[in-house]
C-alpha atoms as a PDB file:
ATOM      1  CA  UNK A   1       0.000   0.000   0.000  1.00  0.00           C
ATOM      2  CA  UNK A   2       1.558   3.930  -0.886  1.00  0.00           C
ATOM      3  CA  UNK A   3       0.816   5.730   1.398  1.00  0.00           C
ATOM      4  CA  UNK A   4       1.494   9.456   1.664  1.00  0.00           C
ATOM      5  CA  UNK A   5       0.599  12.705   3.593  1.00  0.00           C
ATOM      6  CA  UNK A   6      -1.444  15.382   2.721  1.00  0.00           C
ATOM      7  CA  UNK A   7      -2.060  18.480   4.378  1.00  0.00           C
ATOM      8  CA  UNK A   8      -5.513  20.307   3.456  1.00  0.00           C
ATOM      9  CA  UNK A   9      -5.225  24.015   4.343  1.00  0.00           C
ATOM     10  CA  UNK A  10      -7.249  27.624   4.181  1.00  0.00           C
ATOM     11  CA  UNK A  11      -5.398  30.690   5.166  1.00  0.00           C
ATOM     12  CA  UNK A  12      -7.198  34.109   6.305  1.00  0.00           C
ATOM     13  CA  UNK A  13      -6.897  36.247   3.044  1.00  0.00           C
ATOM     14  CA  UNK A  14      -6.350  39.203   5.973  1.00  0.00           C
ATOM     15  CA  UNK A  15      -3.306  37.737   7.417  1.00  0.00           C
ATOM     16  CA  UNK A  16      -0.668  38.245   4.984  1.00  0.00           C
ATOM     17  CA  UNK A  17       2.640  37.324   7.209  1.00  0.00           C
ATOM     18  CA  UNK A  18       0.387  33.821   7.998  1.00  0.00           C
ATOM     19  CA  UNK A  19       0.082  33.296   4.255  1.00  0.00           C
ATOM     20  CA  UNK A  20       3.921  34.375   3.508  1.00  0.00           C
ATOM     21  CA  UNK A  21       5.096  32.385   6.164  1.00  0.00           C
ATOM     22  CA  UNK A  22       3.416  29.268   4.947  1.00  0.00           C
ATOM     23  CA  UNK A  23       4.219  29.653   1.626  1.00  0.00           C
ATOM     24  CA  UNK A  24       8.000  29.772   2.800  1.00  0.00           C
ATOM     25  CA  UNK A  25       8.169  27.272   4.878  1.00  0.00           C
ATOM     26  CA  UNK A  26       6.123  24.386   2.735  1.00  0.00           C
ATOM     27  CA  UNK A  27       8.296  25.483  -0.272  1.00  0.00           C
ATOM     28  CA  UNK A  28      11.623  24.940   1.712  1.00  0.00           C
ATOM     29  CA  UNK A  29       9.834  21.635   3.345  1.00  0.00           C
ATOM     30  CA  UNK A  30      10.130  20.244  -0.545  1.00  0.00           C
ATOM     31  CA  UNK A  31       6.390  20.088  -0.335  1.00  0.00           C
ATOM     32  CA  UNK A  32       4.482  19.741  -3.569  1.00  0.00           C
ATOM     33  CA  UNK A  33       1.266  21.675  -4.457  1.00  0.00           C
ATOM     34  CA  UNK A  34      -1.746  19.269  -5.307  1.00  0.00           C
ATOM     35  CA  UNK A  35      -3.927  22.330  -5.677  1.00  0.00           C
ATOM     36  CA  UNK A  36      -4.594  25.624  -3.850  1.00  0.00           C
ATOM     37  CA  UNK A  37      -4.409  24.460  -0.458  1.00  0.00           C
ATOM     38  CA  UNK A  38      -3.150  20.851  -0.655  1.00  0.00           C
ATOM     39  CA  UNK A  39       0.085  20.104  -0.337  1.00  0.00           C
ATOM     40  CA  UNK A  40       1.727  16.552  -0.301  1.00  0.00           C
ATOM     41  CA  UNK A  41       4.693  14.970   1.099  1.00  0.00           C
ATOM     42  CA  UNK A  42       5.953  11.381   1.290  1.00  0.00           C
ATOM     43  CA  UNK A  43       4.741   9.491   4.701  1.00  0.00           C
ATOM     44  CA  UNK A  44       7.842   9.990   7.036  1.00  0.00           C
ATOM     45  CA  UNK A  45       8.650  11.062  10.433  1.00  0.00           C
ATOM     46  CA  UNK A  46      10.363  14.099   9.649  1.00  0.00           C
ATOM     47  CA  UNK A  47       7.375  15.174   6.870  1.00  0.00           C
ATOM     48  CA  UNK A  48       4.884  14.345   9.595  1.00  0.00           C
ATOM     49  CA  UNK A  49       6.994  16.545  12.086  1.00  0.00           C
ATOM     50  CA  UNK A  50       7.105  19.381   9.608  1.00  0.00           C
ATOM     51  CA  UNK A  51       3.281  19.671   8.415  1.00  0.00           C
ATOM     52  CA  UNK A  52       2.393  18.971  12.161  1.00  0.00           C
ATOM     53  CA  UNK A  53       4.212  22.365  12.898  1.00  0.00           C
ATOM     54  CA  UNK A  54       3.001  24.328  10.009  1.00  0.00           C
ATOM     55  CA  UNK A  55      -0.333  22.919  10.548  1.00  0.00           C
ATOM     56  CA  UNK A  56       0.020  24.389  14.626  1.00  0.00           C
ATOM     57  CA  UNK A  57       1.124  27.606  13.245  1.00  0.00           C
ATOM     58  CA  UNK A  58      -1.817  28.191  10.583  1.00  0.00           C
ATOM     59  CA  UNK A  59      -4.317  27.235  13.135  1.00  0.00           C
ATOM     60  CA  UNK A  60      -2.938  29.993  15.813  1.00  0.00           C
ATOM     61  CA  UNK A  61      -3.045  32.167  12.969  1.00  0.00           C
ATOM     62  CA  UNK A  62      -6.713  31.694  12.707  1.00  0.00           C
ATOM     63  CA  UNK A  63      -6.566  29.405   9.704  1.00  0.00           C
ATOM     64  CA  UNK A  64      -7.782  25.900   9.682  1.00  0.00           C
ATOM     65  CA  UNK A  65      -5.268  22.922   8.989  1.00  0.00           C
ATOM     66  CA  UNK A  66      -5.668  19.262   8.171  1.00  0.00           C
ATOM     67  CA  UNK A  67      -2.821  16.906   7.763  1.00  0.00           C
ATOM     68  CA  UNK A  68      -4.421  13.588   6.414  1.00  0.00           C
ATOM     69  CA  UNK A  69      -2.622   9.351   5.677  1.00  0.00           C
ATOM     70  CA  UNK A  70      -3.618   9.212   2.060  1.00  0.00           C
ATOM     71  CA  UNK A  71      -3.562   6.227  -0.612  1.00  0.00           C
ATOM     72  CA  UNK A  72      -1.960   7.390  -3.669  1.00  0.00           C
ATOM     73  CA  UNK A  73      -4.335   6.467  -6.054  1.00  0.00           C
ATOM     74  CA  UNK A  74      -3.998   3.766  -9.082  1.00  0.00           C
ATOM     75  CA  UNK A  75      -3.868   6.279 -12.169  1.00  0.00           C
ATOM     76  CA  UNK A  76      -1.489   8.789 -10.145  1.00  0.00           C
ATOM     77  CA  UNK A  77       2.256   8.151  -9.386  1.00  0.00           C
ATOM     78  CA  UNK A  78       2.802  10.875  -6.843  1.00  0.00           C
ATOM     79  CA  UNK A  79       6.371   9.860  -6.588  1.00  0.00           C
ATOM     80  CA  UNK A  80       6.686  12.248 -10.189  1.00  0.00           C
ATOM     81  CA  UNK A  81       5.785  15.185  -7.634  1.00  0.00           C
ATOM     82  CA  UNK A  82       9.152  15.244  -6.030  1.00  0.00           C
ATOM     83  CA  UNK A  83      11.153  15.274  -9.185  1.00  0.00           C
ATOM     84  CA  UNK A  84      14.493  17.448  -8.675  1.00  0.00           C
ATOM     85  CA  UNK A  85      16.577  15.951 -11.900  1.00  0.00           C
ATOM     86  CA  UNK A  86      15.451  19.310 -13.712  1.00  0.00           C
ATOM     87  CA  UNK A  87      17.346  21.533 -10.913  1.00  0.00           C
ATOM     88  CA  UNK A  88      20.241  19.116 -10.812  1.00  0.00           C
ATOM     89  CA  UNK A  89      20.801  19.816 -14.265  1.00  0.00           C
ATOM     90  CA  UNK A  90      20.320  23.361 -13.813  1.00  0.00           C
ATOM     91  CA  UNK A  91      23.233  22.910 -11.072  1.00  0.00           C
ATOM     92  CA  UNK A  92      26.008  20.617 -13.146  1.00  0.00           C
ATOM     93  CA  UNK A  93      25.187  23.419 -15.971  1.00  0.00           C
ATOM     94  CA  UNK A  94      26.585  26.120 -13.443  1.00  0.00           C
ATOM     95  CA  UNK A  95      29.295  23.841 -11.946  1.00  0.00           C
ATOM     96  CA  UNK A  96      30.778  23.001 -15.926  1.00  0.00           C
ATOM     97  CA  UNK A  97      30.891  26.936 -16.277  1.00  0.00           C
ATOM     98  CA  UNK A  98      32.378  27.617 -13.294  1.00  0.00           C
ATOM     99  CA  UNK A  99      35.147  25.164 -14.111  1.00  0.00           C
ATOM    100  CA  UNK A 100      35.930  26.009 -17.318  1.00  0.00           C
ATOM    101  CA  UNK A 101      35.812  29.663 -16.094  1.00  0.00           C
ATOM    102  CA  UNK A 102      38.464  28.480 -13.520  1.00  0.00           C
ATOM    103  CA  UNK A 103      42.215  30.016 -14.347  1.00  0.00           C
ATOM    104  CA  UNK A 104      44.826  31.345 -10.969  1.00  0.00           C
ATOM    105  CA  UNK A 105      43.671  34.270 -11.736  1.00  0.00           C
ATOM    106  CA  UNK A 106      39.615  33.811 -11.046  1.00  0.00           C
ATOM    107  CA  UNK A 107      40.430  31.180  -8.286  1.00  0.00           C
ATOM    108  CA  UNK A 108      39.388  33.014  -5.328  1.00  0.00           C
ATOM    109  CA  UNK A 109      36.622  34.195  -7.152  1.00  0.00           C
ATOM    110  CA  UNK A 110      35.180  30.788  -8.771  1.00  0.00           C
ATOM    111  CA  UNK A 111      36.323  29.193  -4.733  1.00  0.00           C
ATOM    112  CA  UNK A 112      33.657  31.153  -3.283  1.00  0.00           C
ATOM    113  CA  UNK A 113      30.972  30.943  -6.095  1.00  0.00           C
ATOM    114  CA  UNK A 114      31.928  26.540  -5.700  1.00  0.00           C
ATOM    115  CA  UNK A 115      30.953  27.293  -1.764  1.00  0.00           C
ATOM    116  CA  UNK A 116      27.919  28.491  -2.733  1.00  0.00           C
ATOM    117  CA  UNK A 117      26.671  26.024  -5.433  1.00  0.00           C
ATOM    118  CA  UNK A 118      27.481  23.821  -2.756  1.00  0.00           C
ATOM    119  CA  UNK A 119      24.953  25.305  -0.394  1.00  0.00           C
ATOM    120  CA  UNK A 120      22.984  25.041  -2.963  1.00  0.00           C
ATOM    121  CA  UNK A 121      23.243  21.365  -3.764  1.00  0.00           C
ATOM    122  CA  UNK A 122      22.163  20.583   0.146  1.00  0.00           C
ATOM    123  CA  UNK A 123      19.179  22.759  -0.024  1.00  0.00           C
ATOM    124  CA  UNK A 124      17.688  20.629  -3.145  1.00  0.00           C
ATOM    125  CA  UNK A 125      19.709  17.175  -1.980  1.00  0.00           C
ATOM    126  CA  UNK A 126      18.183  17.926   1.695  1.00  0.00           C
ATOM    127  CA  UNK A 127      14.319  17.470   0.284  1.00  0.00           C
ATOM    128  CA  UNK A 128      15.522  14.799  -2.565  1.00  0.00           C
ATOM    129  CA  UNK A 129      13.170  12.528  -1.246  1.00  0.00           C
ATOM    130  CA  UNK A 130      14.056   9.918  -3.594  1.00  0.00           C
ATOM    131  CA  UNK A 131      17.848  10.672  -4.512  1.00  0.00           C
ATOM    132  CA  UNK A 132      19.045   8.808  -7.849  1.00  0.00           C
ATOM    133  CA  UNK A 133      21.261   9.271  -9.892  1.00  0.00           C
ATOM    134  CA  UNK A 134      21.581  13.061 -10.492  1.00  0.00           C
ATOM    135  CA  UNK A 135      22.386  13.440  -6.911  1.00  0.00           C
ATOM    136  CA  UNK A 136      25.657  11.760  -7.173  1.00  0.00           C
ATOM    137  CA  UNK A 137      26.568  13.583 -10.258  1.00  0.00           C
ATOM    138  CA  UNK A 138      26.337  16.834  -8.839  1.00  0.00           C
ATOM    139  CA  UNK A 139      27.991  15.972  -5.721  1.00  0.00           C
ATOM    140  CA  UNK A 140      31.012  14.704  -7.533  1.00  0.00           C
ATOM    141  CA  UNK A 141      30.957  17.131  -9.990  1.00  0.00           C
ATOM    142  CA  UNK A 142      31.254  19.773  -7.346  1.00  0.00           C
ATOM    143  CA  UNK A 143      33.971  17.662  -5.387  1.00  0.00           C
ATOM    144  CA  UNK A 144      36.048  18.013  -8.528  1.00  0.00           C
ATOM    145  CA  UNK A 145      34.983  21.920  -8.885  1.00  0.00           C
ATOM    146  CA  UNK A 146      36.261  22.481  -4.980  1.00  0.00           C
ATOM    147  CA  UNK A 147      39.471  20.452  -5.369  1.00  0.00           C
ATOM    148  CA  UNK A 148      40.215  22.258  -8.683  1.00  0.00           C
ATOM    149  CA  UNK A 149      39.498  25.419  -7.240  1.00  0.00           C
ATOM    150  CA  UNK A 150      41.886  24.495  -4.157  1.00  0.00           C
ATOM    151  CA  UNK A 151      45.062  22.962  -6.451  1.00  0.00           C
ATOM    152  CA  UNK A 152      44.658  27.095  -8.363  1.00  0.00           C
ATOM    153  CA  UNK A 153      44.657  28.456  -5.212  1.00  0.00           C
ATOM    154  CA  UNK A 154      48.314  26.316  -3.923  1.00  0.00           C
ATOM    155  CA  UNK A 155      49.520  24.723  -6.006  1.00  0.00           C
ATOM    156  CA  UNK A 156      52.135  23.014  -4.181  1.00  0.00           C
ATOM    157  CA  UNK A 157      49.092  21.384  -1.974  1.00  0.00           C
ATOM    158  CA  UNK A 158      49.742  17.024  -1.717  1.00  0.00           C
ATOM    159  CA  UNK A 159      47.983  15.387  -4.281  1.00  0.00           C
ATOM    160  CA  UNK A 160      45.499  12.472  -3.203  1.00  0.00           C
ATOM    161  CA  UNK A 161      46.798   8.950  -3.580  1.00  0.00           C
ATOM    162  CA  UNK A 162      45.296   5.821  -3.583  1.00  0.00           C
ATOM    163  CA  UNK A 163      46.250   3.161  -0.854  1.00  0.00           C
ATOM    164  CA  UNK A 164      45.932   1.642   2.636  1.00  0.00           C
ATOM    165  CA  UNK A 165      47.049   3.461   5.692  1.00  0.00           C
ATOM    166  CA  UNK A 166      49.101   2.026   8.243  1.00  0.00           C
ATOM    167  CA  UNK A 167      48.954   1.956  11.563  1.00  0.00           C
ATOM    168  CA  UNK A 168      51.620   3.362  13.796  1.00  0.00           C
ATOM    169  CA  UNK A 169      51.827   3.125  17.938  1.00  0.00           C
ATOM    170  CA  UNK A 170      52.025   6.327  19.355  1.00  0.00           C
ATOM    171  CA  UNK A 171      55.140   5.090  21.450  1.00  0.00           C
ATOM    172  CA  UNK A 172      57.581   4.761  18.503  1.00  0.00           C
ATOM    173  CA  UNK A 173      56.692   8.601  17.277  1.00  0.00           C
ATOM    174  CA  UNK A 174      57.645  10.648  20.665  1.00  0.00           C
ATOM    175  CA  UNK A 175      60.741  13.667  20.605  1.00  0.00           C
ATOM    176  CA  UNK A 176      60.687  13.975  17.295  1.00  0.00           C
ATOM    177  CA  UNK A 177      60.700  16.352  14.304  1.00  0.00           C
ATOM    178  CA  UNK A 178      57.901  17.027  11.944  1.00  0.00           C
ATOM    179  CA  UNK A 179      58.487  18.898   8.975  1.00  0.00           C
ATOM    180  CA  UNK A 180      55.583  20.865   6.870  1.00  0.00           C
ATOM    181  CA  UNK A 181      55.385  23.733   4.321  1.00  0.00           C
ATOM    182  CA  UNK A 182      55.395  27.547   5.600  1.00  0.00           C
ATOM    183  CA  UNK A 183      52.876  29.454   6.305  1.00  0.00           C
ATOM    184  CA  UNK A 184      50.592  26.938   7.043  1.00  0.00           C
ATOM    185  CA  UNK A 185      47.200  26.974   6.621  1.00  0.00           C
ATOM    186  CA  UNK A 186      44.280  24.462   7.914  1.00  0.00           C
ATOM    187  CA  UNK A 187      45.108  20.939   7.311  1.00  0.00           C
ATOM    188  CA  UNK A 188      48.428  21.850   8.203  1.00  0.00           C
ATOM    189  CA  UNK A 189      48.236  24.236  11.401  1.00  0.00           C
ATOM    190  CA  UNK A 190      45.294  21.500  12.070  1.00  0.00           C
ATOM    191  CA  UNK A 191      47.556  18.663  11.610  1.00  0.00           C
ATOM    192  CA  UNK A 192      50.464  20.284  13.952  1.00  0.00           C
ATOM    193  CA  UNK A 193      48.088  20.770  16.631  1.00  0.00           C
ATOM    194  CA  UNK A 194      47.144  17.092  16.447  1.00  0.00           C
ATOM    195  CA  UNK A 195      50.417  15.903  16.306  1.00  0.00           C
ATOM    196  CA  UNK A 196      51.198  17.552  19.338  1.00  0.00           C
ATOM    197  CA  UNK A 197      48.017  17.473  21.564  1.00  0.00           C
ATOM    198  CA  UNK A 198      47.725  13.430  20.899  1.00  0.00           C
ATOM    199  CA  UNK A 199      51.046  11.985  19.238  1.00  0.00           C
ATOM    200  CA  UNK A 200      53.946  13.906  20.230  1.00  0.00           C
ATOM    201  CA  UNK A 201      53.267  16.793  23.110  1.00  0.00           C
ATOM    202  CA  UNK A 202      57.636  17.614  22.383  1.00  0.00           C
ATOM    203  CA  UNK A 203      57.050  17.644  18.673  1.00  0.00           C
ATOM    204  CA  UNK A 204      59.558  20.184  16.968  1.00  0.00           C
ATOM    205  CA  UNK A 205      57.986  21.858  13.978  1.00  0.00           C
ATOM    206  CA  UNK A 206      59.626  22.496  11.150  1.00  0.00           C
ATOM    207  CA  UNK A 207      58.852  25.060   8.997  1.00  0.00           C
ATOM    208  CA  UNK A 208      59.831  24.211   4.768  1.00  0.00           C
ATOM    209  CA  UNK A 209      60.341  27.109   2.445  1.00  0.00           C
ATOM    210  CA  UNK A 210      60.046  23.478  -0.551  1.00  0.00           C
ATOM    211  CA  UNK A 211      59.457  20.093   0.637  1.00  0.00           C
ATOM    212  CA  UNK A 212      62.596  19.168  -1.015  1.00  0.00           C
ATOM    213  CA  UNK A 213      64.545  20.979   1.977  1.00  0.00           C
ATOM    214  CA  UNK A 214      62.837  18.173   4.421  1.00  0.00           C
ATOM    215  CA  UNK A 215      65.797  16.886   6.377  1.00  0.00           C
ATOM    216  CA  UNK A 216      66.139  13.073   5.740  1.00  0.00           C
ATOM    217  CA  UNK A 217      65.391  12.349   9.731  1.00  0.00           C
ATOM    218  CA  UNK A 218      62.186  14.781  10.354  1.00  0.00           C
ATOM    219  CA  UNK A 219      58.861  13.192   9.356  1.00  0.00           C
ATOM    220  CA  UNK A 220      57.106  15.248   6.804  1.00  0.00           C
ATOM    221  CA  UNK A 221      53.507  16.043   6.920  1.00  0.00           C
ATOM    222  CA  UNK A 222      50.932  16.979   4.220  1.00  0.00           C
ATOM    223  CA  UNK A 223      52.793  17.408   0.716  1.00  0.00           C
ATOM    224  CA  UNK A 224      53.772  15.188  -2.200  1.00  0.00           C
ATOM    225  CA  UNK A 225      56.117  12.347  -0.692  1.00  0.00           C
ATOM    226  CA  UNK A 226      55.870  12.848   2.967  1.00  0.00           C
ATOM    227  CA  UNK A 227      55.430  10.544   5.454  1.00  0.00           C
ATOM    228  CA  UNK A 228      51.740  11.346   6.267  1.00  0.00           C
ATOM    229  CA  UNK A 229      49.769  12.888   3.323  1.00  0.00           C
ATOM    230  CA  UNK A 230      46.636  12.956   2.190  1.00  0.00           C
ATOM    231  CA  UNK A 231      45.197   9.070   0.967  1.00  0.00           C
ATOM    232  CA  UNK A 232      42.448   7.751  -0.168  1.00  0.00           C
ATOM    233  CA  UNK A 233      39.890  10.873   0.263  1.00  0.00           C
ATOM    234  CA  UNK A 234      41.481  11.904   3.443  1.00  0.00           C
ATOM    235  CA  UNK A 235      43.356  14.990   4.730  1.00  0.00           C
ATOM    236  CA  UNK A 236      46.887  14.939   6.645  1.00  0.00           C
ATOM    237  CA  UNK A 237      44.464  15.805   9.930  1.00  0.00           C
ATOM    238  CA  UNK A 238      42.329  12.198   8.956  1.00  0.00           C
ATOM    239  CA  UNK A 239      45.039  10.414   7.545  1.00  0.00           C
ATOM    240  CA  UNK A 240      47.117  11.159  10.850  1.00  0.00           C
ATOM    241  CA  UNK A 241      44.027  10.546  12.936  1.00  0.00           C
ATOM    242  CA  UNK A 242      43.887   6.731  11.185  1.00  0.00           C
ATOM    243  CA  UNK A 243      47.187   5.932  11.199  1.00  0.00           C
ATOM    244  CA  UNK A 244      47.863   6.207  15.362  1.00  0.00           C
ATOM    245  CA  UNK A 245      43.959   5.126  15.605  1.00  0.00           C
ATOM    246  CA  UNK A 246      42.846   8.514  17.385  1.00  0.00           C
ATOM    247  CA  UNK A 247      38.934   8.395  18.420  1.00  0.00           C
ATOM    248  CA  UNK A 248      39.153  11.059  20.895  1.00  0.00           C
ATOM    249  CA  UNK A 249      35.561  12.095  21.263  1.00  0.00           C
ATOM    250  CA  UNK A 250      35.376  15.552  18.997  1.00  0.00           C
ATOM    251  CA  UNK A 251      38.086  14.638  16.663  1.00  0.00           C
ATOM    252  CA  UNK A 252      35.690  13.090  13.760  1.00  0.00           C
ATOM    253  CA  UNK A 253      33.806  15.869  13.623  1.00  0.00           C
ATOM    254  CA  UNK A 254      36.838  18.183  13.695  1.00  0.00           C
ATOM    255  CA  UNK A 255      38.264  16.120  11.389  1.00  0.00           C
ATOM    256  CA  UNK A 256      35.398  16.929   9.192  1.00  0.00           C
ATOM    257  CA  UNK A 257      35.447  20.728   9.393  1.00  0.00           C
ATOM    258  CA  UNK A 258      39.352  20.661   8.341  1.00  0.00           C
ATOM    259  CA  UNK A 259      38.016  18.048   5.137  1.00  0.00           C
ATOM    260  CA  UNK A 260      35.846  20.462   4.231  1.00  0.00           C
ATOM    261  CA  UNK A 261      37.669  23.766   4.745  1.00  0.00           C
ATOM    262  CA  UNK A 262      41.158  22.000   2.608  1.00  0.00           C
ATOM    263  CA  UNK A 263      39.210  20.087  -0.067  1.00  0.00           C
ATOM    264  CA  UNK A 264      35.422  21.062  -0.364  1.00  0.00           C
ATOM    265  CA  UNK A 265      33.173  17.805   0.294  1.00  0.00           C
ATOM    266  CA  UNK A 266      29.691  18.594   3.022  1.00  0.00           C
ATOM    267  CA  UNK A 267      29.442  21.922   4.242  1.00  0.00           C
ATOM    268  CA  UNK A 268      29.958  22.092   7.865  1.00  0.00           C
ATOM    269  CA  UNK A 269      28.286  24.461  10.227  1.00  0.00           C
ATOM    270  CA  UNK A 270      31.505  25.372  12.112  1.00  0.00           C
ATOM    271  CA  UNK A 271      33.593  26.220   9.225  1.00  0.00           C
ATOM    272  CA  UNK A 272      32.988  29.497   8.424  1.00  0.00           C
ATOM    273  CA  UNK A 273      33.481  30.727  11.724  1.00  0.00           C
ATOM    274  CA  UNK A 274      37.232  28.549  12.421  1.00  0.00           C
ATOM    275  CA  UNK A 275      37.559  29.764   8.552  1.00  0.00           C
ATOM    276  CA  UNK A 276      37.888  33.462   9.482  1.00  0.00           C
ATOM    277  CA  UNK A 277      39.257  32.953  12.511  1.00  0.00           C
ATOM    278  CA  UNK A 278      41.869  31.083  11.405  1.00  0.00           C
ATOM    279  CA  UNK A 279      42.528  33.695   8.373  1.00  0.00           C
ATOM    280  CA  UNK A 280      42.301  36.451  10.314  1.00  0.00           C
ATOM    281  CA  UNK A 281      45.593  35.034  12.768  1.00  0.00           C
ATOM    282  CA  UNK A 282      47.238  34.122   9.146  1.00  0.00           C
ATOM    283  CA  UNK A 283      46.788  37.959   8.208  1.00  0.00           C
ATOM    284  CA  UNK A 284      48.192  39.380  11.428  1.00  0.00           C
ATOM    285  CA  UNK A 285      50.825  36.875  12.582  1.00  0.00           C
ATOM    286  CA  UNK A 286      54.020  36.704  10.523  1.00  0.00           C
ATOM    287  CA  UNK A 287      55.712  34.084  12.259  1.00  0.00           C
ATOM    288  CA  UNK A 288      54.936  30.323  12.002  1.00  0.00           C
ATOM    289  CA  UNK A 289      55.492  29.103  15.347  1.00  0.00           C
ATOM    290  CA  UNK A 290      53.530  32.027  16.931  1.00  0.00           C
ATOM    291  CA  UNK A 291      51.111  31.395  14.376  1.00  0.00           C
ATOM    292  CA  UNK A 292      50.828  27.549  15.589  1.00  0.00           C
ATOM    293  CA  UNK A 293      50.354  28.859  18.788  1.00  0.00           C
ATOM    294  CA  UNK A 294      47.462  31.000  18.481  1.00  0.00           C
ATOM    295  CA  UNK A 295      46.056  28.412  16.477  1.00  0.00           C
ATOM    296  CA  UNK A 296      46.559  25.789  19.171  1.00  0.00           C
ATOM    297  CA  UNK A 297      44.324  27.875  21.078  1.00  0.00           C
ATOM    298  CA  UNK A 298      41.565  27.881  18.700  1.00  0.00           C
ATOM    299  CA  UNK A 299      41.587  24.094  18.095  1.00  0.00           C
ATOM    300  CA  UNK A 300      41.544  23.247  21.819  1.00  0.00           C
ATOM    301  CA  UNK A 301      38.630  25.407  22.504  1.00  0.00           C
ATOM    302  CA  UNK A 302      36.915  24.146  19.231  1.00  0.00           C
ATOM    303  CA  UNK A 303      37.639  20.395  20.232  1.00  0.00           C
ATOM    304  CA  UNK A 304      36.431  21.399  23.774  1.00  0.00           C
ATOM    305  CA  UNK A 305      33.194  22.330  22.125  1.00  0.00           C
ATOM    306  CA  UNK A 306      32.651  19.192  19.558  1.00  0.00           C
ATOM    307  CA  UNK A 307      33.219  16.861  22.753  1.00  0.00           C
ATOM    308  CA  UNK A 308      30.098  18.477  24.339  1.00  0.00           C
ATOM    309  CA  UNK A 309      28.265  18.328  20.734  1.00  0.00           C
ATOM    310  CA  UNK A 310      28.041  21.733  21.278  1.00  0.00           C
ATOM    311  CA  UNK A 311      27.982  23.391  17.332  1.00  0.00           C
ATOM    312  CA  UNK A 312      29.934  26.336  17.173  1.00  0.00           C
ATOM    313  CA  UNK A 313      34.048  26.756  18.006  1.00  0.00           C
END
């Protein structure tokens, strides 16, 4: 038996913020429109949740709200209702431009326009009731957008390599030297503050004008050829994480918001905020160790936070 949900509503024609507001929401709920009134969404929890709430709000509003189990009927595939393919196209349209628009010259620009398809991506994928196809399409067409964007912006970021990672003891990697590139930026000042929070609280840090002036006996860290680098989808921050088996509570998540701030993938709600922190002690701090240090700071009070699930650094 299909079964779906239908809520049957009038609004007051005098209460225009009521009417507004319900428009709004039911349009951002993915809901489709039967008819004037009728909306329709497929018969889950978090549907039910949603019309229940808009249905509470209409009725304080002094409208009147019904939200009704329906049978789809024989001749009728409501399923067709929910159809997104046409705005996924739309989207891998805009993504193809933006990538052949992409030169080091537009790369900050076509960065921050890649951010923002992204957003939009989750705001159609998020009521993609019945994701196919087109959803992974645009996902990994944007993937490719956000990691081209990020090799224009540095190019002498690691490349991604396929392979296993092995596992290290923590034991065999204390007092030593780890060498990176200058200036570091997130996976990097990320990376150092995981190395020496969790692997190696005497770590020296070494600071690389080229990766080819790595001493032979420091242990490199997120370029081409060192030690621990990024593999198989993951950043130096995961890839380090996995290889000394790390599963301090907070450092997944954290581990996601450095993912997605070095190579693009799901946005996270923290980012944008450790984003412009972390840019604005880049901008104002010459010094890399200094610069470590403040950043140190910032990690430990944002891994503080993702311990307690609490969503903001």
């Amino acid at each position: 038996m299909n079964h779906w949900l239908c809520m049957i509503t009038s609004l007051p024609t005098e209460n225009t913020a009521l009417r507004q507001r319900t428009w709004r929401a039911l349009k951002a709920s993915g809901a489709a429109v039967l008819r004037d009134g009728v909306y329709l969404m497929p018969e889950r929890e978090d549907c039910r949740a949603i019309l229940g709430r808009l249905s509470e709000d209409v009725r304080k509003g002094g409208g009147t709200a019904l939200v009704l189990r329906v049978e789809e009927p024989e001749e009728t595939t409501f399923k067709d209702q929910f159809d997104r393919s046409s705005r996924y196209t739309a989207l891998l349209t805009e993504i193809a431009d933006a990538k052949a628009a992409l030169t080091a010259a537009s790369a900050v620009k076509i960065d921050a326009q890649a951010r923002k398809l992204r957003k939009t991506y989750t705001t159609i994928a998020d009521i993609d009731f019945f994701p196919g196809e087109a959803q992974r399409q645009v996902d990994l067409a944007l993937t490719e957008l956000q990691l081209a964007c990020v090799r224009a912006l540095t190019p002498d970021e690691p490349h991604d390599v396929a392979g296993t990672i092995s596992e290290r003891s923590v034991a065999d990697y204390r007092g030593k030297t780890w060498a990176t590139r200058q200036r570091p930026w997130v996976d990097r000042l990320a990376s150092a503050w995981l190395i020496r929070r969790f692997i190696d609280p005497q770590a020296q840090i070494l600071w690389l004008a080229t990766p080819d002036d790595c001493p032979a006996q420091a242990l490199g860290f997120d370029f081409d050829g060192a030690m621990f680098s990024h593999v198989g989808g993951k950043v130096t921050f995961e890839v380090l994480m996995a290889s000394f088996q790390l599963t301090e509570p907070g450092l997944a998540r954290l581990g996601m918001i450095v993912h997605y701030l070095d190579v693009g993938g799901a946005p996270q709600p923290e980012a944008p905020g450790v984003e412009s922190v972390l840019a604005g002690l880049r901008d104002t701090i010459a010094d890399d160790d200094e610069l470590l240090a403040a950043a140190c700071a910032v990690f430990d009070g944002l891994h503080a936070g993702l311990k307690k699930g609490v969503a903001s650094p």
